[in-house]
N, C-alpha and C. Protein backbone atom coordinates (compact mmCIF):
# COMPACT_ATOMS: atom_id res chain seq x y z
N UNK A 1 0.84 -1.19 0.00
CA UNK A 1 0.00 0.00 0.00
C UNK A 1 0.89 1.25 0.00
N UNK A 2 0.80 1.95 -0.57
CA UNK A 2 1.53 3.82 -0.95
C UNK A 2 1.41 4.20 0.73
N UNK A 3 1.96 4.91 0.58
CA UNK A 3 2.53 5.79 1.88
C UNK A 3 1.95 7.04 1.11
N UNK A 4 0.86 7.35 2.31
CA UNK A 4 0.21 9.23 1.62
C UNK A 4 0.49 10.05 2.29
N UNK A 5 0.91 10.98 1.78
CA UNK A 5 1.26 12.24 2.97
C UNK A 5 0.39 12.83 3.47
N UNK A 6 0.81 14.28 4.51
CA UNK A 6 -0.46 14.97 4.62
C UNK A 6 -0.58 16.15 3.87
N UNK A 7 -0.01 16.63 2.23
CA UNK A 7 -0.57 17.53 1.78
C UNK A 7 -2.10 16.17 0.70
N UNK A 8 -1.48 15.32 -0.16
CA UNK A 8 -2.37 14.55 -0.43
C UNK A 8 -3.80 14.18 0.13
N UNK A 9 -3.20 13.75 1.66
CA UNK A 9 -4.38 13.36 2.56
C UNK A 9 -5.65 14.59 2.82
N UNK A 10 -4.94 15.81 3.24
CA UNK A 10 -5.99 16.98 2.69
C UNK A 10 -6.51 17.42 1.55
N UNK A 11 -6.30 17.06 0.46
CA UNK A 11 -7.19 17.03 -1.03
C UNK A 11 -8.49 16.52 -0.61
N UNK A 12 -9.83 17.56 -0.33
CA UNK A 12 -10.75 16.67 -0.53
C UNK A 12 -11.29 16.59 -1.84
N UNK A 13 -10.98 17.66 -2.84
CA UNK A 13 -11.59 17.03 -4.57
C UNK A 13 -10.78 17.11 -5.29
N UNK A 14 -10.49 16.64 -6.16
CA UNK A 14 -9.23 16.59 -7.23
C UNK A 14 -9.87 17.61 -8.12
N UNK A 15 -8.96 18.45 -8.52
CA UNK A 15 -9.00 19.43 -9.55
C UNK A 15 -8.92 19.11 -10.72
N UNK A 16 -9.55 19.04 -11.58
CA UNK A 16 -9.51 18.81 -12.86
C UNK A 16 -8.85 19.84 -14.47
N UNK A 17 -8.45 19.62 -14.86
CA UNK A 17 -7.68 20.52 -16.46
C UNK A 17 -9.53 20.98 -16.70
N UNK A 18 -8.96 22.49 -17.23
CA UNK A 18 -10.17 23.21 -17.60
C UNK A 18 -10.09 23.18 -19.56
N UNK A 19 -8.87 23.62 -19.76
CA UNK A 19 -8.47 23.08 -20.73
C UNK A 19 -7.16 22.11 -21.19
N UNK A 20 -7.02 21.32 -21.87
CA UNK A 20 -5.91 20.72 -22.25
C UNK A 20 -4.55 21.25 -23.21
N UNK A 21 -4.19 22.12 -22.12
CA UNK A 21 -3.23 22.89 -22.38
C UNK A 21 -2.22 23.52 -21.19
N UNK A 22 -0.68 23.77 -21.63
CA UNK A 22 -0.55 24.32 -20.42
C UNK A 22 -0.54 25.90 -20.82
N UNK A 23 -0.60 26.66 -19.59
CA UNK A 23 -0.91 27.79 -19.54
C UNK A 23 -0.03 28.82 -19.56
N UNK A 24 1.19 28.86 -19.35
CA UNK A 24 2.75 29.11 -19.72
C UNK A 24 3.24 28.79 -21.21
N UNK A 25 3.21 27.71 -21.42
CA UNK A 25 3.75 27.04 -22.75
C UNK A 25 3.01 27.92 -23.56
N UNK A 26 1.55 28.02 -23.66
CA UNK A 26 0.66 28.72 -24.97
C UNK A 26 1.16 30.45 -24.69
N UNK A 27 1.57 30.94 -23.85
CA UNK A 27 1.92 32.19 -23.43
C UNK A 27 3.51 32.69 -24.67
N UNK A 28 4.17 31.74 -24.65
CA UNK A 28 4.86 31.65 -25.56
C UNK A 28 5.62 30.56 -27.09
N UNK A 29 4.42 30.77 -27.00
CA UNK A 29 4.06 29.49 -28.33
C UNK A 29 5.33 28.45 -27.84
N UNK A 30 5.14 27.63 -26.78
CA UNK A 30 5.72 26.56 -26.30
C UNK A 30 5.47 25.49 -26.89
N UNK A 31 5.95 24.43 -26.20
CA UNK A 31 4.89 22.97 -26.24
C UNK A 31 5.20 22.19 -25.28
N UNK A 32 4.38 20.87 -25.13
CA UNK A 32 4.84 20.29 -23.76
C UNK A 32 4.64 18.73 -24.41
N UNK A 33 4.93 18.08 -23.39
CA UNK A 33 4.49 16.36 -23.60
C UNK A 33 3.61 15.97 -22.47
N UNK A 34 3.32 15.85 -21.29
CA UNK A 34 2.34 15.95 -20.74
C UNK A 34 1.44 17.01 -20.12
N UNK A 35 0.44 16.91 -19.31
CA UNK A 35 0.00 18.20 -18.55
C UNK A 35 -0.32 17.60 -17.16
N UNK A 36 -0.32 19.00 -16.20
CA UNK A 36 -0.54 18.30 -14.79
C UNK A 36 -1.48 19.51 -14.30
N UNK A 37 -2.17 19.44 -13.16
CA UNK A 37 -3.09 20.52 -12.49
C UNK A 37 -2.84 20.67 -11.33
N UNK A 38 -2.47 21.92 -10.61
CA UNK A 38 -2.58 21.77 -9.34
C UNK A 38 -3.26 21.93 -8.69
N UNK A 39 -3.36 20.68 -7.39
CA UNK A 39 -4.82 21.19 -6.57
C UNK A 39 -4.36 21.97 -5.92
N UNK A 40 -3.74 22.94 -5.65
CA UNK A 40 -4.23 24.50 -4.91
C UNK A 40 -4.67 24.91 -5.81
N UNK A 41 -3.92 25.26 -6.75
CA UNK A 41 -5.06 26.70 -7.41
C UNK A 41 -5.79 26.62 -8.91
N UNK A 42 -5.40 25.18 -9.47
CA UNK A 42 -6.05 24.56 -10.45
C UNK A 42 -5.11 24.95 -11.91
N UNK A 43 -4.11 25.39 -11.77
CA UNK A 43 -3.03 25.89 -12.96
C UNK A 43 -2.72 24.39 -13.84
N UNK A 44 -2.94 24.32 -14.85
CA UNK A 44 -2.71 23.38 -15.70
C UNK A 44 -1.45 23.57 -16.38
N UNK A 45 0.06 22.86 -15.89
CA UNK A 45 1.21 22.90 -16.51
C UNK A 45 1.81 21.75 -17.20
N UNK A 46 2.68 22.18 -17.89
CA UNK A 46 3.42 21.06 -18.18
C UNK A 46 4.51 19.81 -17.27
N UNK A 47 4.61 18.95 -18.10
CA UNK A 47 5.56 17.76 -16.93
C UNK A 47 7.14 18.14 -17.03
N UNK A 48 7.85 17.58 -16.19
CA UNK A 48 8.99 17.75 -16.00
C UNK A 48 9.36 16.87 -17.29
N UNK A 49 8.91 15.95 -18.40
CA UNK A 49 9.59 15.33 -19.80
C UNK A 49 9.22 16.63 -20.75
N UNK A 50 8.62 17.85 -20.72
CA UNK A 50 8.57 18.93 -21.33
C UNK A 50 9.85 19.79 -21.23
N UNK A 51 9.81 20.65 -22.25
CA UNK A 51 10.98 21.59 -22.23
C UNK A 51 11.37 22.56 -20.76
N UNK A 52 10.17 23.07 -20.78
CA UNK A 52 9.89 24.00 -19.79
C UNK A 52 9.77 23.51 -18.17
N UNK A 53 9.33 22.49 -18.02
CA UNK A 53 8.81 21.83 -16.60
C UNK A 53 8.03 23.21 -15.57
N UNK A 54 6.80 23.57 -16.72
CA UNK A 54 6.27 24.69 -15.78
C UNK A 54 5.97 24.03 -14.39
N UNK A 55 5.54 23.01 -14.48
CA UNK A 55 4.78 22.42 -12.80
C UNK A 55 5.60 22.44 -11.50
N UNK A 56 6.96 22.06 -12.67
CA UNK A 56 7.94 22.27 -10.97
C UNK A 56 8.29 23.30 -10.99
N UNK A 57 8.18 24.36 -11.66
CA UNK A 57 8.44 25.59 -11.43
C UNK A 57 7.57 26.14 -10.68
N UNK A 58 6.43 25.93 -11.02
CA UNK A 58 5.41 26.41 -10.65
C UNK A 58 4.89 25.90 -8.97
N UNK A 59 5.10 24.74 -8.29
CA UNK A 59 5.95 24.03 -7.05
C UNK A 59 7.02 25.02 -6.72
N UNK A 60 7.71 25.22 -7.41
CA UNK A 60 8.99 26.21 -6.57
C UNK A 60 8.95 27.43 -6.03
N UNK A 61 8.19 27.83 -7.10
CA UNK A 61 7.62 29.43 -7.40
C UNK A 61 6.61 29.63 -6.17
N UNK A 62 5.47 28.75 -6.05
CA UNK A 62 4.29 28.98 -5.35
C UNK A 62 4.48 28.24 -3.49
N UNK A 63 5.36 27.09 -4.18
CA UNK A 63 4.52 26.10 -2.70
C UNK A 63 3.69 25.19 -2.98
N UNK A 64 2.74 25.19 -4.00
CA UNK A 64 1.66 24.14 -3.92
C UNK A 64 2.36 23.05 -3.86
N UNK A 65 1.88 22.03 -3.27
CA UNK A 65 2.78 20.92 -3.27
C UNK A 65 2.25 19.57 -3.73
N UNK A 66 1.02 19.31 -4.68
CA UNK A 66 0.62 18.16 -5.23
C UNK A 66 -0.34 18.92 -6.56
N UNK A 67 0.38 17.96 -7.62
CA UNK A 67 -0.23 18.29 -8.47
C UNK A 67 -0.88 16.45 -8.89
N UNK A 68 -1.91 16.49 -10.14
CA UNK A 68 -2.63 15.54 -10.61
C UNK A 68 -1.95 15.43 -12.22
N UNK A 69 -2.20 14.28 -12.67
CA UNK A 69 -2.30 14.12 -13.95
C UNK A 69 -3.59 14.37 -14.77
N UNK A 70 -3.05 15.51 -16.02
CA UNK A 70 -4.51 16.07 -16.28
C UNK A 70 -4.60 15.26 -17.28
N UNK A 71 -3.46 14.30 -18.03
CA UNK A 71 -3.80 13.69 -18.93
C UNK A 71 -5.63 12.55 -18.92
N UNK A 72 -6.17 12.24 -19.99
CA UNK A 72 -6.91 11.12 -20.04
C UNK A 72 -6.97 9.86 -19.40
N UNK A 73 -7.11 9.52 -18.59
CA UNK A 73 -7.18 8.37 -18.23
C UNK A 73 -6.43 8.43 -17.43
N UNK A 74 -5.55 8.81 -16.90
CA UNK A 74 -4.83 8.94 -15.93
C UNK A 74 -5.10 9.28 -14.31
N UNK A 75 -5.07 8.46 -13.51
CA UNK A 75 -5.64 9.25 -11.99
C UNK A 75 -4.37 9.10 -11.09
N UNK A 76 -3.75 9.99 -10.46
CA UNK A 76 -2.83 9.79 -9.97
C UNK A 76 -2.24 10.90 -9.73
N UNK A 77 -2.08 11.42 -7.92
CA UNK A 77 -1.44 12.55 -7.76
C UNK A 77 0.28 12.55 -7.40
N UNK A 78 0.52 13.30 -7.52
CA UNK A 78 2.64 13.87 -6.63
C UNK A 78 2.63 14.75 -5.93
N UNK A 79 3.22 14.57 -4.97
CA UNK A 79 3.62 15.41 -4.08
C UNK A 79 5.03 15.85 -4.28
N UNK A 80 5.30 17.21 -4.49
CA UNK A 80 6.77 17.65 -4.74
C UNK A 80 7.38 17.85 -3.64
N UNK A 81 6.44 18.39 -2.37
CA UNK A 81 6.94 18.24 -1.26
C UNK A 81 7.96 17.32 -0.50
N UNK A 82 7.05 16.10 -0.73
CA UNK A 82 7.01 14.94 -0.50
C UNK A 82 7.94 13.43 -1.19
N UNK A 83 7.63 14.13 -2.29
CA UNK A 83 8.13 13.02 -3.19
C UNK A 83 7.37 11.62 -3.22
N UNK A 84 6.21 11.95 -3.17
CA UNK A 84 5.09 11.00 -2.97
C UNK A 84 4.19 10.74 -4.54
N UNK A 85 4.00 9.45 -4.78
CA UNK A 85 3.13 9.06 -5.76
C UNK A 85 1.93 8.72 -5.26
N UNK A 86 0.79 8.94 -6.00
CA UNK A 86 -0.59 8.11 -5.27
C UNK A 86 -1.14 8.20 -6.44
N UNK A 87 -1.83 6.33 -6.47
CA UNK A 87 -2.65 6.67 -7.88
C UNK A 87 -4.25 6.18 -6.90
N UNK A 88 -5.31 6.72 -7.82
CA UNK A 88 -6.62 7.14 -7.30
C UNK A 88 -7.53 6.54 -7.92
N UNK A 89 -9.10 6.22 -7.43
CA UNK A 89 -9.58 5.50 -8.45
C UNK A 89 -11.15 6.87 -9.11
């Protein structure tokens, strides 16, 4: 069984991608390979296999400390804090 932390354990709803895009990258005609959302404030970035790695920037920059996979099918949060995986059903 995963070991959950307590920024994870306080998520009570998972944030969802509003659009499928990140929000940095389109700012300067970027591109990315995945996308992620954070549950604090719902920012849809790119993954650390992207050029840019807005999400951990955006972790560095802010603090939030768990983001989701906004991809399809995918359920499963990180903790950057933490260094924690959790997948969700």
């Amino acid at each position: 069984m995963a070991q959950i932390c307590k920024h994870i354990e306080d998520i009570q709803q998972i944030k969802v991608a509003g659009e499928l895009v990140c929000e940095e990258c389109k700012k300067v005609d970027g591109w990315w390979v995945h996308l992620r959302t954070c549950q604090t404030c719902g920012a849809t970035l790119c993954c650390d296999s992207s050029p840019a790695k807005h999400m951990t920037k955006h972790f560095h920059h802010t603090g939030h400390p768990v983001a989701s996979s906004a991809e399809p099918g995918e359920k499963w949060l990180w903790c950057y804090a933490d260094e924690v995986f959790v997948e969700y059903q």
